[in-house]
N, C-alpha and C. Protein backbone atom coordinates (compact mmCIF):
# COMPACT_ATOMS: atom_id res chain seq x y z
N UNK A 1 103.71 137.96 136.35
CA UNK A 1 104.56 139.10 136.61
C UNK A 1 106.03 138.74 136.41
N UNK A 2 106.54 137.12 136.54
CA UNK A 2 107.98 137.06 136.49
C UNK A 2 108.02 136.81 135.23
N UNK A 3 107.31 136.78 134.57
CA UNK A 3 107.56 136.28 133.07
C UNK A 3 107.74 138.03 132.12
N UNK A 4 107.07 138.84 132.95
CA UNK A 4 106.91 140.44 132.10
C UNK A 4 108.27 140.70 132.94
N UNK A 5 109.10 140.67 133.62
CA UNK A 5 110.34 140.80 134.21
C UNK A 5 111.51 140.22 133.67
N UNK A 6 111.22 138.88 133.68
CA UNK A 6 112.37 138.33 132.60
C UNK A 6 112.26 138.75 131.29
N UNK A 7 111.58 138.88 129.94
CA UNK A 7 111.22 139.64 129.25
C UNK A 7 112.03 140.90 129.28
N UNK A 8 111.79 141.48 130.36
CA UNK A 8 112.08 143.35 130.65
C UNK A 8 113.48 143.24 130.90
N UNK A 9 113.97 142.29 131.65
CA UNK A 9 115.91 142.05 131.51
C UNK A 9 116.39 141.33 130.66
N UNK A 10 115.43 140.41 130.08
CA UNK A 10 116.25 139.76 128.55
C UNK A 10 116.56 141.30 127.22
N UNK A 11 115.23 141.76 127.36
CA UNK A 11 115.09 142.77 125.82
C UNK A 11 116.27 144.04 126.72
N UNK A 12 116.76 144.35 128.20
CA UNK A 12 117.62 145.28 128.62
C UNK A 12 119.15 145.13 128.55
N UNK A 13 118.97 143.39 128.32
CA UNK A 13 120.46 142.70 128.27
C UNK A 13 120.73 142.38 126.85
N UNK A 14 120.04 142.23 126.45
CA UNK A 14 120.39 142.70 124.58
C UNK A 14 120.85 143.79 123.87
N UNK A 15 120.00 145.17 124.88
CA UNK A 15 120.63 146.17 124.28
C UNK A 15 121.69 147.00 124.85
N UNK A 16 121.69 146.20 126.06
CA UNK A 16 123.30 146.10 126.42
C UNK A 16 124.60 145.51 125.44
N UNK A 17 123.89 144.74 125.13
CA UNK A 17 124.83 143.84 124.49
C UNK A 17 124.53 144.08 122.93
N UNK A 18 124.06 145.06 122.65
CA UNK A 18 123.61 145.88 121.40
C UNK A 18 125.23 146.94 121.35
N UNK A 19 125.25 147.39 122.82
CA UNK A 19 125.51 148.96 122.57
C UNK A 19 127.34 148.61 122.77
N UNK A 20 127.44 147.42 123.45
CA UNK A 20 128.83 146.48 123.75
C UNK A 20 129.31 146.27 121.96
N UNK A 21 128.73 145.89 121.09
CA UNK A 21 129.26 145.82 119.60
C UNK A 21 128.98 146.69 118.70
N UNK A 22 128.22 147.70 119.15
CA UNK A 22 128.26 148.91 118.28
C UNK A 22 129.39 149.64 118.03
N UNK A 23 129.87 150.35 116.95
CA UNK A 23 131.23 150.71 116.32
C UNK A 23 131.47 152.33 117.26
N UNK A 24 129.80 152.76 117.63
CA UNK A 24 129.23 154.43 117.39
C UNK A 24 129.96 154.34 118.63
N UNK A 25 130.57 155.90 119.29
CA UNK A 25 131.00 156.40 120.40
C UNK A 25 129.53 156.35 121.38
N UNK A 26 130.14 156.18 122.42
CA UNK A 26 129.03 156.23 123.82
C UNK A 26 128.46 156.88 124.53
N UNK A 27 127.51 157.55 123.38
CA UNK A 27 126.94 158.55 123.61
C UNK A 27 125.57 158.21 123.89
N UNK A 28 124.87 159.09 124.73
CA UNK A 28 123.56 158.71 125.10
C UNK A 28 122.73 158.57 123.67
N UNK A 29 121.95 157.44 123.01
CA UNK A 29 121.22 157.41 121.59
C UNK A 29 119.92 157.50 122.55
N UNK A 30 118.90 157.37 121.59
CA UNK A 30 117.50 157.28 121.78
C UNK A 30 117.56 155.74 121.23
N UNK A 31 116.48 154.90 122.06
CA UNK A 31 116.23 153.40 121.94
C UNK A 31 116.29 153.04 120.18
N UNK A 32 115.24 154.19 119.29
CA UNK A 32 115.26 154.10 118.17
C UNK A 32 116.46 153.84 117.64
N UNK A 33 117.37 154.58 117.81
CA UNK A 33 118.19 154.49 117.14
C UNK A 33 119.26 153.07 117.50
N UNK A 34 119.09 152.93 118.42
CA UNK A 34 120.26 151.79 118.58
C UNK A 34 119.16 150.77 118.30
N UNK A 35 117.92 150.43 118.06
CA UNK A 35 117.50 149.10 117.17
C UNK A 35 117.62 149.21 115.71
N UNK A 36 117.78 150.86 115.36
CA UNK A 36 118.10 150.59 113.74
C UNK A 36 119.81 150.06 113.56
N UNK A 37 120.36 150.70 114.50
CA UNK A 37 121.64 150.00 114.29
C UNK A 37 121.75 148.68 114.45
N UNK A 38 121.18 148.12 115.44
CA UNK A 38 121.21 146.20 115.91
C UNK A 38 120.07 146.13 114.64
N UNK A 39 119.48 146.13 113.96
CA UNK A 39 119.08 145.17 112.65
C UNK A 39 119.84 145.99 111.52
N UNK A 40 120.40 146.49 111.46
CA UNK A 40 121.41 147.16 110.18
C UNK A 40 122.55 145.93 110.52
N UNK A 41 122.94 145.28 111.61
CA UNK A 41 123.94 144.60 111.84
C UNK A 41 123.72 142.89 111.05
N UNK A 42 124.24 142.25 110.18
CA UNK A 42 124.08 141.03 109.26
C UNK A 42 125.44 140.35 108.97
N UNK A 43 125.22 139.51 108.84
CA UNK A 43 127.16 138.49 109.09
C UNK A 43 127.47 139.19 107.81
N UNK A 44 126.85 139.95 107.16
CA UNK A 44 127.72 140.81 105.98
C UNK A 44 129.02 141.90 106.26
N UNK A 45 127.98 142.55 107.62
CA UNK A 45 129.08 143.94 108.33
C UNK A 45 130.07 143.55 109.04
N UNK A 46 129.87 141.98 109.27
CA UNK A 46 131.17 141.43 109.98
C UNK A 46 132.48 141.59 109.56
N UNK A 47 133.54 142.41 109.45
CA UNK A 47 135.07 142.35 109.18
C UNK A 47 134.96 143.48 108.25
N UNK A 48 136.44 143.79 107.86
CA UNK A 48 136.57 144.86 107.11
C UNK A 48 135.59 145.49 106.12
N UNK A 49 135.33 146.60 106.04
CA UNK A 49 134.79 147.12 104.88
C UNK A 49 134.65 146.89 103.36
N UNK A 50 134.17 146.28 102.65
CA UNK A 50 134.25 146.04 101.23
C UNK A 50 134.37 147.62 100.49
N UNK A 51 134.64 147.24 98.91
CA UNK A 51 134.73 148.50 98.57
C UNK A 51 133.46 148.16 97.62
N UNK A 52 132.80 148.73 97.09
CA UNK A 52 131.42 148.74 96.49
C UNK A 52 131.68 148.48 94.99
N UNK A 53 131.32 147.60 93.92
CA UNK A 53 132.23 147.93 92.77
C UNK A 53 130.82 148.63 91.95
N UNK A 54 131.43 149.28 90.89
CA UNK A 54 130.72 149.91 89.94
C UNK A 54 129.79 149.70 89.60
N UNK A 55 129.63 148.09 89.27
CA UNK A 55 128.01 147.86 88.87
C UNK A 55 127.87 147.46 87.75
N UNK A 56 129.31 147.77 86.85
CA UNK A 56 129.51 147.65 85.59
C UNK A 56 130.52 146.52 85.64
N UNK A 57 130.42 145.37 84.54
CA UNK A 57 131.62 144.27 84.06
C UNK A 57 131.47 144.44 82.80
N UNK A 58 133.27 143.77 82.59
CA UNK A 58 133.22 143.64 81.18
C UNK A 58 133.38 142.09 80.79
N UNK A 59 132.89 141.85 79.51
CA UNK A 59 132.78 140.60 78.89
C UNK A 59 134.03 140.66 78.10
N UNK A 60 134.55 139.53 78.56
CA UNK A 60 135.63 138.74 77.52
C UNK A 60 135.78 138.58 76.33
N UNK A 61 134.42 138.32 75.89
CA UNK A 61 133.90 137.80 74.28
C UNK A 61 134.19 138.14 73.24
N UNK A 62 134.99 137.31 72.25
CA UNK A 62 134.99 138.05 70.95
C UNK A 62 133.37 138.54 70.66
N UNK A 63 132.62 137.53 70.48
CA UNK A 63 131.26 137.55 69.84
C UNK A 63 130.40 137.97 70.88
N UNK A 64 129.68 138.92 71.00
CA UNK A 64 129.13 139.70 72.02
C UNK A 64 127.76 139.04 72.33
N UNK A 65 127.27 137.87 71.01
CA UNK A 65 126.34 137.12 71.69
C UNK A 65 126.30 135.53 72.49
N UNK A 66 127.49 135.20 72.61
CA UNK A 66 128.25 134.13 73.72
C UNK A 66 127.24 134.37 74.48
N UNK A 67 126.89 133.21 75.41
CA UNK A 67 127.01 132.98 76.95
C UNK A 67 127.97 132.87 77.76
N UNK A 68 128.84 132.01 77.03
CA UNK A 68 129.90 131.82 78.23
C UNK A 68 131.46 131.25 77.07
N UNK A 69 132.45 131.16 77.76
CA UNK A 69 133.91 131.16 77.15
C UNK A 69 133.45 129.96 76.81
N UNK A 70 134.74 129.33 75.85
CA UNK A 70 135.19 128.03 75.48
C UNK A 70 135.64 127.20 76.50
N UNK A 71 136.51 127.88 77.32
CA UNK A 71 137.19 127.29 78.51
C UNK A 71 136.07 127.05 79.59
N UNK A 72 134.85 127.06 79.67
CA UNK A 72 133.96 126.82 80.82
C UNK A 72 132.96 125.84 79.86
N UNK A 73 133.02 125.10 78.84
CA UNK A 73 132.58 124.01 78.46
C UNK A 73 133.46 123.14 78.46
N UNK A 74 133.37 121.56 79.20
CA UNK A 74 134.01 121.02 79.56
C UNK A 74 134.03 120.18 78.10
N UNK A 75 135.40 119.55 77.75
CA UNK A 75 135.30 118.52 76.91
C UNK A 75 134.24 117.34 76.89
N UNK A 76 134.11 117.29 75.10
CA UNK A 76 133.02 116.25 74.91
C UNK A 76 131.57 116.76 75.31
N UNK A 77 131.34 118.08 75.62
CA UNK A 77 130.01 118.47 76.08
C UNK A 77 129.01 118.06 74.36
N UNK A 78 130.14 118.53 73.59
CA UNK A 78 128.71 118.33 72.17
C UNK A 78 128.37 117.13 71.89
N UNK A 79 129.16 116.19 72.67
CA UNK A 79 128.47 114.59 71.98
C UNK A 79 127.35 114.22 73.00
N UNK A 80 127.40 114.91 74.03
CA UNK A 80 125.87 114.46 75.02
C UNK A 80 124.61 114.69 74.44
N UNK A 81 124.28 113.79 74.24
CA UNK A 81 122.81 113.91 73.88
C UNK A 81 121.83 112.86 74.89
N UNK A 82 121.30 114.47 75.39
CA UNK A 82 120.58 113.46 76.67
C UNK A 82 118.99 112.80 76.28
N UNK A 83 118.49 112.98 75.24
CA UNK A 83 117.17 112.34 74.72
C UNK A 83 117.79 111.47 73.54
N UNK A 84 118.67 111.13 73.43
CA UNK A 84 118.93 109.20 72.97
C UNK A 84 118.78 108.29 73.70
N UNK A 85 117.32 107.71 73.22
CA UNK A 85 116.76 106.90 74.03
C UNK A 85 118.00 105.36 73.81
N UNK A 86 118.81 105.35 73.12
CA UNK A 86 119.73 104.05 73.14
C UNK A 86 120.03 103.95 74.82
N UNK A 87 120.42 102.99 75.67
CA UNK A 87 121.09 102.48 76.96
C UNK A 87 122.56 102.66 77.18
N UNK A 88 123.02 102.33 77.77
CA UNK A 88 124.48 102.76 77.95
C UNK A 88 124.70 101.38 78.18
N UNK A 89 125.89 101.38 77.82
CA UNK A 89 126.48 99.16 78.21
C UNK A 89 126.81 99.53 79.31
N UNK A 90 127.72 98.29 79.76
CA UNK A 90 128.29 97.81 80.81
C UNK A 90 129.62 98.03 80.32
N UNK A 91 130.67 98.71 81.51
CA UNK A 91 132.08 99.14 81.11
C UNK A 91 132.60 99.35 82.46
N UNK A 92 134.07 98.80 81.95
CA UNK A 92 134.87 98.76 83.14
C UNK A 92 136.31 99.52 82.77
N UNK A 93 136.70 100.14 83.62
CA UNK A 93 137.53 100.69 83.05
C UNK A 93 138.95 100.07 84.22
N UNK A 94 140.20 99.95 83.22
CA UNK A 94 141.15 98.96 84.22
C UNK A 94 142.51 100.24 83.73
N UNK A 95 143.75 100.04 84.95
CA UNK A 95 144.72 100.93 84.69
C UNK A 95 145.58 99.66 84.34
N UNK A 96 146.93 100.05 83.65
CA UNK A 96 147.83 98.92 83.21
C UNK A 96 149.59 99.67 83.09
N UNK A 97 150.39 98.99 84.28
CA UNK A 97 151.95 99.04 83.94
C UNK A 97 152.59 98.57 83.35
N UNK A 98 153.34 98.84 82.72
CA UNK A 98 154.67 98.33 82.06
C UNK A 98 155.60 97.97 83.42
N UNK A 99 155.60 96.65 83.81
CA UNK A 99 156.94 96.14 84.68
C UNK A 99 157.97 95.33 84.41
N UNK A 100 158.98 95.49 84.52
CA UNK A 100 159.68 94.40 84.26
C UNK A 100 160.47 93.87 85.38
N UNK A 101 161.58 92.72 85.68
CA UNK A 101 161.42 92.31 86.67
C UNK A 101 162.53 93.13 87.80
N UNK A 102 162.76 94.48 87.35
CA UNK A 102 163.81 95.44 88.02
C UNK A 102 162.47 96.08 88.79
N UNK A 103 161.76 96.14 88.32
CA UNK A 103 160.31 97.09 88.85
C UNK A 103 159.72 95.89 90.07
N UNK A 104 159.27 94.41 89.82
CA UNK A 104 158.89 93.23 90.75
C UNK A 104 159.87 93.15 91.51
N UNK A 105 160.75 92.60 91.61
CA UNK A 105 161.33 91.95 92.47
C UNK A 105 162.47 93.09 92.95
N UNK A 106 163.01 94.31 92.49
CA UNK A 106 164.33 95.02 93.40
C UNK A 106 163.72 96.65 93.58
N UNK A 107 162.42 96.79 92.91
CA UNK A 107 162.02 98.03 93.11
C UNK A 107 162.48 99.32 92.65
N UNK A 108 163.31 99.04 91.50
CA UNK A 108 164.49 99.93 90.94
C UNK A 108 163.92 101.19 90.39
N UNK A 109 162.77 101.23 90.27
CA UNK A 109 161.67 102.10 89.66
C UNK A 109 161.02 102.82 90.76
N UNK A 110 160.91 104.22 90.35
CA UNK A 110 159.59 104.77 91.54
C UNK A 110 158.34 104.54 91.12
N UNK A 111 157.87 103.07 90.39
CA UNK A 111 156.79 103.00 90.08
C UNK A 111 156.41 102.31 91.61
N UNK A 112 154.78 102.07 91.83
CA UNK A 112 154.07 102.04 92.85
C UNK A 112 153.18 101.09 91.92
N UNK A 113 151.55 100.89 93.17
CA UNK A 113 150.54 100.03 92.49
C UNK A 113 148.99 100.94 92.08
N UNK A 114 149.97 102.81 92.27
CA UNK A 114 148.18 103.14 92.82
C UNK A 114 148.50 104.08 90.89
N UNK A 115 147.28 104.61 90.43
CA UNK A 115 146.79 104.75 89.30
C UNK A 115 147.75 105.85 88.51
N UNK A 116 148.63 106.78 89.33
CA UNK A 116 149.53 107.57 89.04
C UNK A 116 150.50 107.00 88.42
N UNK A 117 151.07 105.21 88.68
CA UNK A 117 151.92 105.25 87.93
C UNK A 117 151.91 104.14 86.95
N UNK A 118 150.49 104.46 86.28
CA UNK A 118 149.99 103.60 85.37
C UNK A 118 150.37 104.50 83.80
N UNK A 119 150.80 103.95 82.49
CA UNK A 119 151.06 104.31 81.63
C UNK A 119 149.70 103.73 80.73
N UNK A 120 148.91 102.69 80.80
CA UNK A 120 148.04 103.12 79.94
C UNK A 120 146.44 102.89 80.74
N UNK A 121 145.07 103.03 79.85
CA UNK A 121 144.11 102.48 80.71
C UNK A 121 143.67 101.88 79.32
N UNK A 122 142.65 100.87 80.02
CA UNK A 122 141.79 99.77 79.35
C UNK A 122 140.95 100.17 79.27
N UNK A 123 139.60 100.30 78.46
CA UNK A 123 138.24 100.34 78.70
C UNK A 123 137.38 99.33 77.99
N UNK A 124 136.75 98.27 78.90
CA UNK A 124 136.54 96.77 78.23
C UNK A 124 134.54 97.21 78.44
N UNK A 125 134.08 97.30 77.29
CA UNK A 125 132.64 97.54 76.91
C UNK A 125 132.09 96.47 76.75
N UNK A 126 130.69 96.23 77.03
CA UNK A 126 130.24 94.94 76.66
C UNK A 126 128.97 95.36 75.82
N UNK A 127 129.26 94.82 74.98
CA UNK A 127 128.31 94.99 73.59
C UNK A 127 127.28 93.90 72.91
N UNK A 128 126.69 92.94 73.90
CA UNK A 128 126.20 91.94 73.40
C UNK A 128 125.18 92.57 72.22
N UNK A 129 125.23 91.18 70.86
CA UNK A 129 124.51 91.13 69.93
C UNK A 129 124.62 92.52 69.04
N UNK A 130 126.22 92.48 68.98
CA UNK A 130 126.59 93.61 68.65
C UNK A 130 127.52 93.38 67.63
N UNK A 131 127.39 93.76 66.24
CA UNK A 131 128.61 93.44 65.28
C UNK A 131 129.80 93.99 65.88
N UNK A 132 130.98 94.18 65.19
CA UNK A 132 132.16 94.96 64.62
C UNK A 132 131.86 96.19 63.94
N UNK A 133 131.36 95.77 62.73
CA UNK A 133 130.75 96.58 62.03
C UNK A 133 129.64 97.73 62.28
N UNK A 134 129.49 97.54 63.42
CA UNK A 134 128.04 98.59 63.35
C UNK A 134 128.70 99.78 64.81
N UNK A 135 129.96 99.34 65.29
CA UNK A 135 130.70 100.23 66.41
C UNK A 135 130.99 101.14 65.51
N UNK A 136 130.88 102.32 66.00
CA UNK A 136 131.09 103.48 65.70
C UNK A 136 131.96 103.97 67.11
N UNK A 137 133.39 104.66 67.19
CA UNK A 137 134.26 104.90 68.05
C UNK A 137 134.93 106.31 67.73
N UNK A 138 134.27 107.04 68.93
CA UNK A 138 135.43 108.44 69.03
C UNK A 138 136.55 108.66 69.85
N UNK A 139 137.34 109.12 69.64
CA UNK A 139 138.32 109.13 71.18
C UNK A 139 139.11 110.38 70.76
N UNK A 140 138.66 111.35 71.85
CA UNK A 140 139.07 113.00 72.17
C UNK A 140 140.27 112.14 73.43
N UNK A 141 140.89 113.76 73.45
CA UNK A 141 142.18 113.47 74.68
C UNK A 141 141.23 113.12 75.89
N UNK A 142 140.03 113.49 76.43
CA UNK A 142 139.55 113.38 77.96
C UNK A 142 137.97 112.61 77.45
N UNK A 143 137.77 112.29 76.32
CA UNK A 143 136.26 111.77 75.89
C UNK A 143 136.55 110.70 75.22
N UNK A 144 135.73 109.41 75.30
CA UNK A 144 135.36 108.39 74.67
C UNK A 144 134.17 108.66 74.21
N UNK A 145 133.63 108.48 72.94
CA UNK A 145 132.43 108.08 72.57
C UNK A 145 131.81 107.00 71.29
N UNK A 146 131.16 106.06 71.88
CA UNK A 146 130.59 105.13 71.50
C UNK A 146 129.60 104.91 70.87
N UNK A 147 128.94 104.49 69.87
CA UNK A 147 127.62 104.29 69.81
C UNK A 147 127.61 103.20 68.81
N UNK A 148 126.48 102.43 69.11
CA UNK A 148 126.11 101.58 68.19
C UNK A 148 124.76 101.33 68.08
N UNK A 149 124.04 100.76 66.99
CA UNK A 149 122.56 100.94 67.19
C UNK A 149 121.55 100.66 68.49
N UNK A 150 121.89 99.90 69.30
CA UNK A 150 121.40 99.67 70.34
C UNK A 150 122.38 100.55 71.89
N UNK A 151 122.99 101.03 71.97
CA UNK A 151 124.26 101.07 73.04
C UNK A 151 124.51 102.48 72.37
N UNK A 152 124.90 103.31 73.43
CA UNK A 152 125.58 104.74 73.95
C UNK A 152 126.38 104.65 75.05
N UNK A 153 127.73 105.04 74.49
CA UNK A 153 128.29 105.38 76.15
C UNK A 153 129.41 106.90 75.48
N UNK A 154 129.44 107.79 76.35
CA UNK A 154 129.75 109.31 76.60
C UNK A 154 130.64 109.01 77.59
N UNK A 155 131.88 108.86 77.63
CA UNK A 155 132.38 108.19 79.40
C UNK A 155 133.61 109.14 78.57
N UNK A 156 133.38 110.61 80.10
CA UNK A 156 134.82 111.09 80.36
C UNK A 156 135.71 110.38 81.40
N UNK A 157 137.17 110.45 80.58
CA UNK A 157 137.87 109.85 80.95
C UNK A 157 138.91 110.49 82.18
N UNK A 158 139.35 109.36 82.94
CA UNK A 158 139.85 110.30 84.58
C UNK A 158 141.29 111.09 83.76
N UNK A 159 141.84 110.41 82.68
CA UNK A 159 143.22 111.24 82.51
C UNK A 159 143.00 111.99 81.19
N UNK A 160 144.14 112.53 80.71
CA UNK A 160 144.63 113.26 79.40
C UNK A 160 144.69 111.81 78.66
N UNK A 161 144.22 111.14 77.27
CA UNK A 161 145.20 110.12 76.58
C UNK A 161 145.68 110.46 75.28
N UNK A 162 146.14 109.67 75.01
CA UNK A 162 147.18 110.08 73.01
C UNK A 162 145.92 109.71 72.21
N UNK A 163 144.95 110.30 72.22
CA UNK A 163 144.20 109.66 71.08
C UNK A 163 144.12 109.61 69.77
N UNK A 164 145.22 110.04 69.45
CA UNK A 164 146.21 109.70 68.27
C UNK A 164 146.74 108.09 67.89
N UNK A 165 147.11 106.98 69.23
CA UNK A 165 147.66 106.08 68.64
C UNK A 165 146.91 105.17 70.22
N UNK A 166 145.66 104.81 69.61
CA UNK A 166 144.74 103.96 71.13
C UNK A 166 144.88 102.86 70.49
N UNK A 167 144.54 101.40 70.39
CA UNK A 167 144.42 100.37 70.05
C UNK A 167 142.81 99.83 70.62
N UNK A 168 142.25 99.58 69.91
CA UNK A 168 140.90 98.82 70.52
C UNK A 168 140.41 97.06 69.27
N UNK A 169 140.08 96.60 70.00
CA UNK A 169 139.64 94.87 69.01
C UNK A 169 138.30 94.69 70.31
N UNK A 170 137.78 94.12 69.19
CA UNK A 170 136.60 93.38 69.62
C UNK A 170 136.69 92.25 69.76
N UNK A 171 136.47 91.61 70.89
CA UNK A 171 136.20 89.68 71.83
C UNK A 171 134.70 89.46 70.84
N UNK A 172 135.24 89.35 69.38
CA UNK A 172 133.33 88.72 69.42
C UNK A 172 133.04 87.13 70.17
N UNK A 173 133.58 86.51 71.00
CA UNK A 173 132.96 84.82 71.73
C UNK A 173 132.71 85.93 72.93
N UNK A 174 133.55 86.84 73.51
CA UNK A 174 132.82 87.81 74.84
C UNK A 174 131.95 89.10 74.60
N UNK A 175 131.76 89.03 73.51
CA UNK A 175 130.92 90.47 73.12
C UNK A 175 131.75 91.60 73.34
N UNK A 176 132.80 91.85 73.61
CA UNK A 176 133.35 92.38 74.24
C UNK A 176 134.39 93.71 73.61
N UNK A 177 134.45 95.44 73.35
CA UNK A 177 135.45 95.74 73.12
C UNK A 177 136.16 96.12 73.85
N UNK A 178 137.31 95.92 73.89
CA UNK A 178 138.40 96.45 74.77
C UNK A 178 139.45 97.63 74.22
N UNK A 179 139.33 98.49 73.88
CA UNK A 179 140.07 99.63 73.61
C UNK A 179 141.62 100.25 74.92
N UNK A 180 142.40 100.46 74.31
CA UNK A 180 143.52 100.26 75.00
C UNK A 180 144.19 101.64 74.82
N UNK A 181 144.31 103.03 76.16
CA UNK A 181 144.71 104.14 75.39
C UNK A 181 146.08 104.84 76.48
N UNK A 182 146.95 105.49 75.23
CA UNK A 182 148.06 105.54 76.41
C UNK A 182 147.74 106.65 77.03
N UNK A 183 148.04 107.06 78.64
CA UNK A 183 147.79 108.23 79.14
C UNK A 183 149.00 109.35 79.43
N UNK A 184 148.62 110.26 78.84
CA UNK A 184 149.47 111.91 79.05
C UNK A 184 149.18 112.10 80.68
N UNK A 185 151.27 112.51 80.79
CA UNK A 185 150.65 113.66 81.78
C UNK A 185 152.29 114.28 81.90
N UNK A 186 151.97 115.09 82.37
CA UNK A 186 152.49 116.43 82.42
C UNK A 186 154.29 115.77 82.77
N UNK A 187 154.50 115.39 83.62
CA UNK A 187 155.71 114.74 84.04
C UNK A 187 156.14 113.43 83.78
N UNK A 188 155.45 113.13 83.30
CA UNK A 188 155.66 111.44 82.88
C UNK A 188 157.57 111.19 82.32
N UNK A 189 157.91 111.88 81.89
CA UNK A 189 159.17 112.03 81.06
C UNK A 189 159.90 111.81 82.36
N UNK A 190 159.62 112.32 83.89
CA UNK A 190 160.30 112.29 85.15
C UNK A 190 160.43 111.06 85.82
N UNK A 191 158.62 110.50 86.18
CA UNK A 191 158.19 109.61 86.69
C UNK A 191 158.54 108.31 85.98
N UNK A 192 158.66 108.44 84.52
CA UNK A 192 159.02 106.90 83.54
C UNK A 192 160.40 106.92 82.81
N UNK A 193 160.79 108.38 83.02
CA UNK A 193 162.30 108.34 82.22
C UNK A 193 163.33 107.38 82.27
């Protein structure tokens, strides 16, 4: 019997607390109606009113059979090829300042040690049993791409670089290429002037 009682003041204190957040004036309803209102209620009806939109969008597209813009494919998406069974090497990628000893020792520079006020990056690949000859090398402003008959690497890069004027040589006693690229950015003319 105390259990059909608690029950009978839990489900009476709900719709108390139904009729406490209802929007409707306080008017006597029928039970029906104030449970269609408490399940019409969803963290959707919470806060202002939305306005409903049409139903209709328009597409951007020159070419009306697009999926999607230019600007929502990220650079270097066409060189992924995810069923080349080739491996990816081993790569490290290093940042590199220009200091001289006004920058070491008196600080005359607002250069720092953290990656912002690095002017170029390194990217040192390891290519064992790997000619010269058989590297094949792309370099987009935000994409590296690599391949050689054995070895793939697709490695977007954290900055903008000049890939206009990169420098890269191969360590053949370390297997090693090291490609060397300067990095863009927007203020640099401020930060290095």
């Amino acid at each position: 019997m105390d259990t059909d009682m608690d029950s009978v003041s839990s489900a009476s204190s709900l719709l108390s607390l139904a009729k406490l957040l209802c929007d409707a004036p306080e008017d006597d309803k029928d039970d029906e109606d104030l449970h269609s209102s408490v399940n019409a209620m969803t963290p959707g009806t919470i806060g202002p009113v939305k306005e409903e939109s049409s139903g209709t969008f328009q597409v951007k597209s020159e070419n009306s059979k697009t999926i999607w813009n230019t600007e929502e494919v990220p650079e270097g998406f066409e060189y992924d090829d995810t069923w080349d069974p080739r491996e990816q090497p081993e790569y490290e990628i290093l940042f590199k300042q220009r200091v001289g000893t006004e920058d070491v020792f008196f600080g005359m520079s607002r250069k720092d040690h953290s990656t912002a006020c690095c002017e170029d990056i390194v990217i040192k690949i390891k290519l064992p049993e790997t000619k010269s000859s058989d590297i094949t090398l792309d370099v987009q402003d935000k994409v590296l791409d690599l391949r050689t008959p054995k070895k793939k690497l697709l490695l977007h890069l954290p900055y903008c670089v000049d890939s206009k004027n990169g420098k890269a040589r191969f360590l053949s006693e370390e297997e090693t290429l090291e490609v060397t690229l300067r990095v863009l950015r927007e203020f640099d003319f401020i930060n290095f002037g």
